[in-house]
Protein backbone atom coordinates (compact mmCIF):
# COMPACT_ATOMS: atom_id res chain seq x y z
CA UNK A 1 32.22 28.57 258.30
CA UNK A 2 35.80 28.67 256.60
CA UNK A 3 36.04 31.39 253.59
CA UNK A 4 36.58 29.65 250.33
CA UNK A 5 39.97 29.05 248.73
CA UNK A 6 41.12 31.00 245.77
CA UNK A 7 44.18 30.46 245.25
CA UNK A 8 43.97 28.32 242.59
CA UNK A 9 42.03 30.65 240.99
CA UNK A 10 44.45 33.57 241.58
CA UNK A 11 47.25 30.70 240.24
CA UNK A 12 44.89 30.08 236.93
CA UNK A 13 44.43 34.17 236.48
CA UNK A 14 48.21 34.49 236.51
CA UNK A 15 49.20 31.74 233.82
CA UNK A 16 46.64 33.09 231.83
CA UNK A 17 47.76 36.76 231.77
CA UNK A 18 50.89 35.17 231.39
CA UNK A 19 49.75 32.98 227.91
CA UNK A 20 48.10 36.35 226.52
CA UNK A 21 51.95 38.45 227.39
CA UNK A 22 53.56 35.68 225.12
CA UNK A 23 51.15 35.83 222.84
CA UNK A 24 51.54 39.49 222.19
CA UNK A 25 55.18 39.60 222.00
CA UNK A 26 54.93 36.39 219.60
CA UNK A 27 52.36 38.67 217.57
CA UNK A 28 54.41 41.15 217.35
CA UNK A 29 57.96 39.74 216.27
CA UNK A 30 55.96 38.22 213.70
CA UNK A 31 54.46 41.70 212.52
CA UNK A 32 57.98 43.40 212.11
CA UNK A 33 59.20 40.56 210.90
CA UNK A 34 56.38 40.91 207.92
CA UNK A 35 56.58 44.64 207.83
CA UNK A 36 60.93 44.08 206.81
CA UNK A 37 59.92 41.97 204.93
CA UNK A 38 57.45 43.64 202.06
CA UNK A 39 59.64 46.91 202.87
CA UNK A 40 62.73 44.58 201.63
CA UNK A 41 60.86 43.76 198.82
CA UNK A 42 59.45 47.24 197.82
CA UNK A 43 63.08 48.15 197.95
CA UNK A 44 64.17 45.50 195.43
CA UNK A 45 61.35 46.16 193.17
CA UNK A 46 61.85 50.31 192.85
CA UNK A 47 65.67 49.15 192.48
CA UNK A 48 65.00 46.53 189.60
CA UNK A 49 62.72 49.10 188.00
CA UNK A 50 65.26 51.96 187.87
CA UNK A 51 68.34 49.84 186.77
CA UNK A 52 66.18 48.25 183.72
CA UNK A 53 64.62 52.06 182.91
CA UNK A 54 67.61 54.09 183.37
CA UNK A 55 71.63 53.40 182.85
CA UNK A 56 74.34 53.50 185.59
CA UNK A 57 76.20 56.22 187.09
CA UNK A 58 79.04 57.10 185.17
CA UNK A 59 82.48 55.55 186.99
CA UNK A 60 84.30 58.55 186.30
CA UNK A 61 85.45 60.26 189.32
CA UNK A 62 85.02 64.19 188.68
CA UNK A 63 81.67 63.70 187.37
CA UNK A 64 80.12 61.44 189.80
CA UNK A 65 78.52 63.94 191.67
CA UNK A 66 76.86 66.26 188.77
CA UNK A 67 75.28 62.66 187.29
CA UNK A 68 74.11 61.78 190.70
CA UNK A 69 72.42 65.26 190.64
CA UNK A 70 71.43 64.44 186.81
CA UNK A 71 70.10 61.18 187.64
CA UNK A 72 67.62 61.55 189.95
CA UNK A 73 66.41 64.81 188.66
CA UNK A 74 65.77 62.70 185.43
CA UNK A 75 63.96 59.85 187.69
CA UNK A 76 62.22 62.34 189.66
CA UNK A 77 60.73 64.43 186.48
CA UNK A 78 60.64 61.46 184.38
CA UNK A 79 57.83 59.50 186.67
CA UNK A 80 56.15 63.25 187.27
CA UNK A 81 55.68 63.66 183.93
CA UNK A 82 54.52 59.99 182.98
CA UNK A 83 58.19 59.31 182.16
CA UNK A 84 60.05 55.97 182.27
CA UNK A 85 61.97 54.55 178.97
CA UNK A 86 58.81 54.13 177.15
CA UNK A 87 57.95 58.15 177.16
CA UNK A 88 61.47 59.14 176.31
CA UNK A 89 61.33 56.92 173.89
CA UNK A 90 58.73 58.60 172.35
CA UNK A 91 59.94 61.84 172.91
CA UNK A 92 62.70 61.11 170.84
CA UNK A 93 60.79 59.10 168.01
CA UNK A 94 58.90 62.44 167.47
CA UNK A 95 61.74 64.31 167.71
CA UNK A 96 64.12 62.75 165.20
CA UNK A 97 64.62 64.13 161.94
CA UNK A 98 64.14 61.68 158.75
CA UNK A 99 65.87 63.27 156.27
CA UNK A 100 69.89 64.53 155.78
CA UNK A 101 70.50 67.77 157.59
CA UNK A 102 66.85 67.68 159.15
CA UNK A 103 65.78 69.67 161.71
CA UNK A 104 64.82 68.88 165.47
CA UNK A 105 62.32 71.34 166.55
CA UNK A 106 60.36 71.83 169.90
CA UNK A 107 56.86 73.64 168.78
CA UNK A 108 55.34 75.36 171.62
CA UNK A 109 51.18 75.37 171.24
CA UNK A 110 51.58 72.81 168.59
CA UNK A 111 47.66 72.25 169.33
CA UNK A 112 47.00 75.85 168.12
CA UNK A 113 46.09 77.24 164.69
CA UNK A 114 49.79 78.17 163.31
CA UNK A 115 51.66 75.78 165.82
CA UNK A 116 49.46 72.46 163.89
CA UNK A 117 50.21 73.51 160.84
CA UNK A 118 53.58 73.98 161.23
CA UNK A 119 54.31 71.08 163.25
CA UNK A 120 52.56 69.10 159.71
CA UNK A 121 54.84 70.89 157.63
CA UNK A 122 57.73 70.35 159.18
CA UNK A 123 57.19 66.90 159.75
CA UNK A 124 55.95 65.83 156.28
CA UNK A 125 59.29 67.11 154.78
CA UNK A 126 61.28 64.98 157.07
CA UNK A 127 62.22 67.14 159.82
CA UNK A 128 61.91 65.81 163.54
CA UNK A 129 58.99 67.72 165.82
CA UNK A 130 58.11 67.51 169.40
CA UNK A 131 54.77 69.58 170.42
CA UNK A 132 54.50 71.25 174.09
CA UNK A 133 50.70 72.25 174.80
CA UNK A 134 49.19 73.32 178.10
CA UNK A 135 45.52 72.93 176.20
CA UNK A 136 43.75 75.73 178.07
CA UNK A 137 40.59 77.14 177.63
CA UNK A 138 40.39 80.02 176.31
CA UNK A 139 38.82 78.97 173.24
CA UNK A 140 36.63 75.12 172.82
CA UNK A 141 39.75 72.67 173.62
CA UNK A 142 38.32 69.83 172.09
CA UNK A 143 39.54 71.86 168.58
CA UNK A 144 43.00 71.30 170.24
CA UNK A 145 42.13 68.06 170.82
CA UNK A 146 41.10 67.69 167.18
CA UNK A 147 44.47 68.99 166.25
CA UNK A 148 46.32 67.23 168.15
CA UNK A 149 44.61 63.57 167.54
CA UNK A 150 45.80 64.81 163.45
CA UNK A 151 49.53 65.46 164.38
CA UNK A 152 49.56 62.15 166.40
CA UNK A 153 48.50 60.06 162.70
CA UNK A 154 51.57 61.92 161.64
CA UNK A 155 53.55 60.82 163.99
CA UNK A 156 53.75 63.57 165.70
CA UNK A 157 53.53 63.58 170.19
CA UNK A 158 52.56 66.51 171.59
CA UNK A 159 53.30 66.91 175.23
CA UNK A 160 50.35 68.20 177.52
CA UNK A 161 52.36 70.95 179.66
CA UNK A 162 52.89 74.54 180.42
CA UNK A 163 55.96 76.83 179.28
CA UNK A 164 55.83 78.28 182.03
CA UNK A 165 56.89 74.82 183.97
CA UNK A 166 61.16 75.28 183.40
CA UNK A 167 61.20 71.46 185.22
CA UNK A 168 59.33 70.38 182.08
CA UNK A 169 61.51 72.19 179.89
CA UNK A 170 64.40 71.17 181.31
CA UNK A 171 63.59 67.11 180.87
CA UNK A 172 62.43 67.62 177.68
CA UNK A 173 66.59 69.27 176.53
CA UNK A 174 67.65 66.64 178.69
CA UNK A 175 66.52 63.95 176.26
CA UNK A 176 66.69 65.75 173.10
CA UNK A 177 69.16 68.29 171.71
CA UNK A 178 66.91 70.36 169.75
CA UNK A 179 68.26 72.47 166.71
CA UNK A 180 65.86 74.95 166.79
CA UNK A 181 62.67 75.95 168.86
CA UNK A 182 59.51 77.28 166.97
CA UNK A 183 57.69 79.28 169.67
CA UNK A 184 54.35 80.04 169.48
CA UNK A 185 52.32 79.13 172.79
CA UNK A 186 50.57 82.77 173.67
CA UNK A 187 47.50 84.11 174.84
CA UNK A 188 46.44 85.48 171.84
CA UNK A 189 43.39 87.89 170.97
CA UNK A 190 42.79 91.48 171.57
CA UNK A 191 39.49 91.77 173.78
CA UNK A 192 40.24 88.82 176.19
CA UNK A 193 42.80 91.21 178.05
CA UNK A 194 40.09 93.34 179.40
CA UNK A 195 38.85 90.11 181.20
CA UNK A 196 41.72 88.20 182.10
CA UNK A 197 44.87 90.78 181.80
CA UNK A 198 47.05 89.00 183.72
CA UNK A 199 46.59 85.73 181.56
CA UNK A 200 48.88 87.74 178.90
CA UNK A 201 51.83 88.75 181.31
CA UNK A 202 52.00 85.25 182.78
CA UNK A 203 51.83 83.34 178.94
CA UNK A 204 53.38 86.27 176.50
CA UNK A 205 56.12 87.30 178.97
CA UNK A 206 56.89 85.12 181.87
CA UNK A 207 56.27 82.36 179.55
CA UNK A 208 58.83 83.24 176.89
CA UNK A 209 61.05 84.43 179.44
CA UNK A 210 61.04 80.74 180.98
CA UNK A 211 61.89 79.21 177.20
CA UNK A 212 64.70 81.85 176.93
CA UNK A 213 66.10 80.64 180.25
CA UNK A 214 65.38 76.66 179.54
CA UNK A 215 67.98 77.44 175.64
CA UNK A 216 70.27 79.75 177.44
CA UNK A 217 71.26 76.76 179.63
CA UNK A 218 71.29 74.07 176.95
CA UNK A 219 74.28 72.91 175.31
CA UNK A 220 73.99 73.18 172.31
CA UNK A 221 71.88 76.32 172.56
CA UNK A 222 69.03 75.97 169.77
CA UNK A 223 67.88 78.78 167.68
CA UNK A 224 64.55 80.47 167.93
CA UNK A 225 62.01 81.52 166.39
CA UNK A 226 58.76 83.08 167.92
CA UNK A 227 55.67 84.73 167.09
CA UNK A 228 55.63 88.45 167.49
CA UNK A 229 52.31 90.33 166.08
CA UNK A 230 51.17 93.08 163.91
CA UNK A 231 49.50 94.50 166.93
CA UNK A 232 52.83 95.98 168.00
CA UNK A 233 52.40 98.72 165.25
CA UNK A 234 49.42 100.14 167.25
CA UNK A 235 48.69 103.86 166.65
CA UNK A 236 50.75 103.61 163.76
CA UNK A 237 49.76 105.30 160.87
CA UNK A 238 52.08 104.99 158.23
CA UNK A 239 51.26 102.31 155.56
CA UNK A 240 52.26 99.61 154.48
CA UNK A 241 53.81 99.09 157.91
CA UNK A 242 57.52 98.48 157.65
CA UNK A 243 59.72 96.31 160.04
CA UNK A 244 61.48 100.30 160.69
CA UNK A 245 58.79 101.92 161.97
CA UNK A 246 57.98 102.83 165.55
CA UNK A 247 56.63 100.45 167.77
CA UNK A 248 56.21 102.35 170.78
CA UNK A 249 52.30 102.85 170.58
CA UNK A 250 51.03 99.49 171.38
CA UNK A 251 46.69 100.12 171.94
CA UNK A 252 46.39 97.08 173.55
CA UNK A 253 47.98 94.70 176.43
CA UNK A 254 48.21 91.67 174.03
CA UNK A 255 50.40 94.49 171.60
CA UNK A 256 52.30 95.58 174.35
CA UNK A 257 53.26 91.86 175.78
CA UNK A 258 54.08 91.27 172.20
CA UNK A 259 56.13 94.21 172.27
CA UNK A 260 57.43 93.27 174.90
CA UNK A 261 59.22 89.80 173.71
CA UNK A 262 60.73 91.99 171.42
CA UNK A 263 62.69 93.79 173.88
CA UNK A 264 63.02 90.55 175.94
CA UNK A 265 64.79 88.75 172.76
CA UNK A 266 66.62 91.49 171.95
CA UNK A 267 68.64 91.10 175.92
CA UNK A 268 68.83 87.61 175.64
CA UNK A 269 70.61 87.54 172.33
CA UNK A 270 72.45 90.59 173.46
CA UNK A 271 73.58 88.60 176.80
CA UNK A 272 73.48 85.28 175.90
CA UNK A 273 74.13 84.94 172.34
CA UNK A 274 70.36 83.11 171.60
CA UNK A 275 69.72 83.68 167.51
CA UNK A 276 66.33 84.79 167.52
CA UNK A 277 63.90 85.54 164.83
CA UNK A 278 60.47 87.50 165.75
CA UNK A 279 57.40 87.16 163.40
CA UNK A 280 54.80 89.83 163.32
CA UNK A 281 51.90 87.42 161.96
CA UNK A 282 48.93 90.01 160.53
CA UNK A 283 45.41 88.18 160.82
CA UNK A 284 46.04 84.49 160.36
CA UNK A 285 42.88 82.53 158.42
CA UNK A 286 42.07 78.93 157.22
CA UNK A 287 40.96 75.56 157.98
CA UNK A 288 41.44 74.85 161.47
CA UNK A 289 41.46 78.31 163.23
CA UNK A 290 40.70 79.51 165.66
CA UNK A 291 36.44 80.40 167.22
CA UNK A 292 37.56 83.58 168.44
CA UNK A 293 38.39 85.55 164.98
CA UNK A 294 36.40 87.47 163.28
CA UNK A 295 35.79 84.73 159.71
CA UNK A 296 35.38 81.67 162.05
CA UNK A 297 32.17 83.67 164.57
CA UNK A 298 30.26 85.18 161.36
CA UNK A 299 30.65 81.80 159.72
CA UNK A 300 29.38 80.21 162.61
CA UNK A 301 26.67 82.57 163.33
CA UNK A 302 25.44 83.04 159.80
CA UNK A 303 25.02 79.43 158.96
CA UNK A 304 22.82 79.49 162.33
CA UNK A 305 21.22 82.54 161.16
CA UNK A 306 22.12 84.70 163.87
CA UNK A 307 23.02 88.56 163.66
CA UNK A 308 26.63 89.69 163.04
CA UNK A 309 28.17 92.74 164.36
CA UNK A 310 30.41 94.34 161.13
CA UNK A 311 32.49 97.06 162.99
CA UNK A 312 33.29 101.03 161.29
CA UNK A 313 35.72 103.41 163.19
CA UNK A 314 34.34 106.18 165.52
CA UNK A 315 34.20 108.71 162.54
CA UNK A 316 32.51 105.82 160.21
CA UNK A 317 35.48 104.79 158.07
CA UNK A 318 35.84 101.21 157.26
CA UNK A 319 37.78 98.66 159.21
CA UNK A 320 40.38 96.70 156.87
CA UNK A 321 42.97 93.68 157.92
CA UNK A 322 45.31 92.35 155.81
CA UNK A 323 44.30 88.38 155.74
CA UNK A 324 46.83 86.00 155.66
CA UNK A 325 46.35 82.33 154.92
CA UNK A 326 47.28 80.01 156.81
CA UNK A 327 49.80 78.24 154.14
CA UNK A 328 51.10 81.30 153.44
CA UNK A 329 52.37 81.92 157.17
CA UNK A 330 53.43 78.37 157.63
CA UNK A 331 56.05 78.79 154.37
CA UNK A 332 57.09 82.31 156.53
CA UNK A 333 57.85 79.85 159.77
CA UNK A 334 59.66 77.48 157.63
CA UNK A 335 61.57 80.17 156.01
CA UNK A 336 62.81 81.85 159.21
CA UNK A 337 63.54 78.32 160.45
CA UNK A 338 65.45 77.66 157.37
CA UNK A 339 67.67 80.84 157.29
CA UNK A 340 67.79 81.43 161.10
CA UNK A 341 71.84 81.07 162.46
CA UNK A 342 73.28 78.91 165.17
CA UNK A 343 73.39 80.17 168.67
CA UNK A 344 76.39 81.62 169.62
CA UNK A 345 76.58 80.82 173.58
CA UNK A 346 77.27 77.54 175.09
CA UNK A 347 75.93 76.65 178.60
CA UNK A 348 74.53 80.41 179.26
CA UNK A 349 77.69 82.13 178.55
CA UNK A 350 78.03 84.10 175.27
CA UNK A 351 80.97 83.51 172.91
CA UNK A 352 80.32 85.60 169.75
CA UNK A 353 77.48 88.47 168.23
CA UNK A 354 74.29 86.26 167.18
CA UNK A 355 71.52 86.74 165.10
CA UNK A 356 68.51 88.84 165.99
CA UNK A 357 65.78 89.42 163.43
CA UNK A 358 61.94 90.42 163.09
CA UNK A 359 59.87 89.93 159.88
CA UNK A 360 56.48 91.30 158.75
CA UNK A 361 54.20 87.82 157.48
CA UNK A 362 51.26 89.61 155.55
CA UNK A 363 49.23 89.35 152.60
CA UNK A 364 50.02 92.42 151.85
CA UNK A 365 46.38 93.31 150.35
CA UNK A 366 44.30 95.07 152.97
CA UNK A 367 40.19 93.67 152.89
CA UNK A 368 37.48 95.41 154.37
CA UNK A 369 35.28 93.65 156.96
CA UNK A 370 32.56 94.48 154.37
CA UNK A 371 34.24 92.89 151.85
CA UNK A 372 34.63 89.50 153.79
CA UNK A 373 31.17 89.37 154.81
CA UNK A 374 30.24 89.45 151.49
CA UNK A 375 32.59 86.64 150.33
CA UNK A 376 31.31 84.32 152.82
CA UNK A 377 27.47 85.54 151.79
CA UNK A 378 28.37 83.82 148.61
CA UNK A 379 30.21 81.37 149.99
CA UNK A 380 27.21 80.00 152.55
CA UNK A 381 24.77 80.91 150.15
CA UNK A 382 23.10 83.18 152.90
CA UNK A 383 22.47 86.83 153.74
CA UNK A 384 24.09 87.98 156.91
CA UNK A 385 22.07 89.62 158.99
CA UNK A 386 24.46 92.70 159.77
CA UNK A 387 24.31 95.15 162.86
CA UNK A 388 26.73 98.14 161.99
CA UNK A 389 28.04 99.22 165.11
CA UNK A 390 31.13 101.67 165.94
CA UNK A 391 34.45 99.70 167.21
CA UNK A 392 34.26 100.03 170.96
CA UNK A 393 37.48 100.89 172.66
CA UNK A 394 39.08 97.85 173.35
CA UNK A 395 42.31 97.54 171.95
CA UNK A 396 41.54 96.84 168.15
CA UNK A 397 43.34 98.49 165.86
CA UNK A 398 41.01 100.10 162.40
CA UNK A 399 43.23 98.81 159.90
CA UNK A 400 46.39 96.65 159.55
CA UNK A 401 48.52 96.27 155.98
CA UNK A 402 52.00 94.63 155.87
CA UNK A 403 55.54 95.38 153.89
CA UNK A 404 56.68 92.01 153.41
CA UNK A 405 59.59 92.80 151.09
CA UNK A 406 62.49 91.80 153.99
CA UNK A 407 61.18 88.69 154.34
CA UNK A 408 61.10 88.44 150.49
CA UNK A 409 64.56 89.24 150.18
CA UNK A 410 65.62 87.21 153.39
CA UNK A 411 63.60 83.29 152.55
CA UNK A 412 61.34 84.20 149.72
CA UNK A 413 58.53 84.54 151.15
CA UNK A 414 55.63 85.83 148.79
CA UNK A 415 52.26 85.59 149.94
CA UNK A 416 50.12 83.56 147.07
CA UNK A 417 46.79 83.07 148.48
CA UNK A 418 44.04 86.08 147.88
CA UNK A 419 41.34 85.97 150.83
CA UNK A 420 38.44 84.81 148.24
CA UNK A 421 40.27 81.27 147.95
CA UNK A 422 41.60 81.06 151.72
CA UNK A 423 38.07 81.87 152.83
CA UNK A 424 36.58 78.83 150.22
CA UNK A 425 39.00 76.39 151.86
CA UNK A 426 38.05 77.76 155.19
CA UNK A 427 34.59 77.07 154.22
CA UNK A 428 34.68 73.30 153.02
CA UNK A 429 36.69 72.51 155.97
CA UNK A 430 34.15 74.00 158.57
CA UNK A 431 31.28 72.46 157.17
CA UNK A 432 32.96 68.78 157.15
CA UNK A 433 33.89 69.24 160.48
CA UNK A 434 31.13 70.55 162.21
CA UNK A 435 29.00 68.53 159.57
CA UNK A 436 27.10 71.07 158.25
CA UNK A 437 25.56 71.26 154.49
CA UNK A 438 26.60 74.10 152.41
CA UNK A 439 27.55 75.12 149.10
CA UNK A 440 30.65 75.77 148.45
């Protein structure tokens, strides 16, 4: 029997491995030929988007180079920090003055306590304001967020981003030439540094360190002014305490950050030519403060009927602050903004001896813890339920009282609210906005 013949299926195998080989390469032209093509088109699109958002190199030469740099730095930072013409735009509505002569001022922790109020202040008189804000939480940040939702009716942006983040910085002097920086992001409070310590090196010093280095560099260099703290007087014991005492004693790590910036400013305006005011604020109150001081807790906790812990040295003496109000500290800021001198450097080199200054911002009339309890018995219409205890050793100073009279004779300032009316206003403000019925 003859084997079958299968060569015409060997032929019909071969034309049809030979189909599926043309088939692929066909496939495959086509795919690059689609991938060029949306790549093309990507291209064109991040090239139409860049020409209508940002303007052309300059022509000239000897810059070229330092604007391509420029450039795409700006791009680069720009998209990063949700940039583009429409956010610089805004940047720079915020930051433009409305008056003659008006300020532009970058207000670091605009969503804090003194930083808000300032920033309103500032603002309302026609003065242009940008806040920076990293909006941490060391304290409820829906408060911030509170604060900051009020600025923004005012017209006010406040940028959500860390000092410590020069590339921020950087963009933000790159659209605006700010006059004058009011610096007040800070880990604040005394106790916290036992938990988090290094919270208050990487805020109080690397922090301000980074905004030193961000004006140094600008051109024109802005003057500054920055909250210090009556903590640096520590161990002190010589009252009222005056701007010319010793601060060499600080009993805590917020103090001695604080003290810190002090010797920090005093280089940089010794190298650089920065003008730079410190203010040593002594135990700021008022609507919108902050949970973590000592009026806003026993408020809290005595509306809610819960014990308060009213604090007497180790050998049973009394603890006393000197209670400033809010208003009273914000027409301090103003005033040291008002009176503080042009920079002296240009581009990080210094050309001439520049100002350097540090103020006392008290009330100048020292109130027992006792005492305040009792105002805000009245105030509430409740009795506090009150556990004496001794003042643990954790940083807190027993008493604090302020010599204002250089800032008096330097911007006027004269404190004019007494803690019995600061603590009323403190009062109707808490219970409208945490909604709460009380008599006041």
């Amino acid at each position: 029997m003859a084997p079958p013949d299968t060569s015409k299926t060997t032929k019909l195998e071969r034309y049809n491995s030979y189909i599926r080989r043309v088939n692929s390469t066909k496939l495959i032209a086509a795919s690059s030929k689609l991938l060029f093509r949306v790549t093309l088109l990507v291209a064109l699109l991040l090239i139409f988007f860049f020409t209508i958002n940002y303007p052309p190199l300059s022509s000239d030469n000897n810059t070229s180079h330092s604007n391509i740099h420029t450039t795409t730095h700006n791009l680069l930072s720009s998209a990063f920090y949700g940039g583009g013409a429409s956010w610089e735009k805004q940047v720079r509505h915020s930051s433009t003055p409305h008056r003659p002569n008006g300020l532009s001022v970058l207000v670091t922790g605009a969503a804090g306590f003194v930083g808000s109020h300032c920033s309103l202040a500032l603002k309302k008189r026609g003065d242009g304001v940008l806040g920076l804000d990293n909006f941490n939480s060391y304290y409820d940040p829906s408060l911030k967020r509170a604060r900051q939702d009020l600025l923004s009716k005012h017209q006010i942006l406040i940028v959500e981003g860390d000092i410590n983040d020069d590339e921020l910085l950087k963009k933000l002097f790159d659209i605006v030439p700010f006059t004058h920086i009011l610096h007040l992001a800070a880990q604040a409070g005394v106790r916290y540094a036992m938990q988090n310590p290094l919270s208050y090196v990487n805020s109080n010093v690397a922090g301000f360190v980074n905004v030193l280095e961000v004006a140094k560099a600008a051109d024109p260099q802005p003057a500054i002014v920055w909250a210090s703290s009556s903590s640096v007087y520590g161990l002190n014991t010589k009252v009222p305490f005056s701007e010319e005492h010793k601060t060499d004693q600080p009993a805590s790590l917020y103090a001695a950050t604080k003290k810190a910036g002090e010797a920090i400013a005093h280089t940089y305006n010794h190298i650089y030519g920065l003008s730079l005011t410190g203010l040593r604020f002594f135990t700021v109150y008022g609507p919108w403060g902050r949970p973590d001081m000592a009026y806003f807790f026993f408020t809290k906790d005595m509306v809610q009927g819960k014990p308060i812990n009213v604090y007497v040295t180790q050998d049973d003496k009394e603890v006393a602050r000197d209670f400033t109000y809010i208003d009273d500290i914000v027409k301090g800021c103003v005033g040291a903004l008002d009176t503080a001198e042009k920079s002296t450097g240009s581009g990080g080199k210094k050309r001439g001896p520049a100002q350097l200054r540090v103020y006392n911002l008290g009330n100048t009339s020292p109130v027992s813890v006792r005492k305040l309890v009792a105002i805000l018995e009245n105030l509430l219409n409740v009795k506090a339920k009150k556990n004496v205890v001794k003042m643990p050793r954790n940083g807190d100073v027993p008493f604090t009282h302020a010599n204002v009279s250089l800032a008096l004779r330097d911007f006027g300032y004269k404190p004019t609210t007494d803690l019995s009316s600061g603590l009323r206003k403190f009062v109707k403000w808490y219970a409208s906005y945490y909604g709460i019925q009380s008599r006041v």
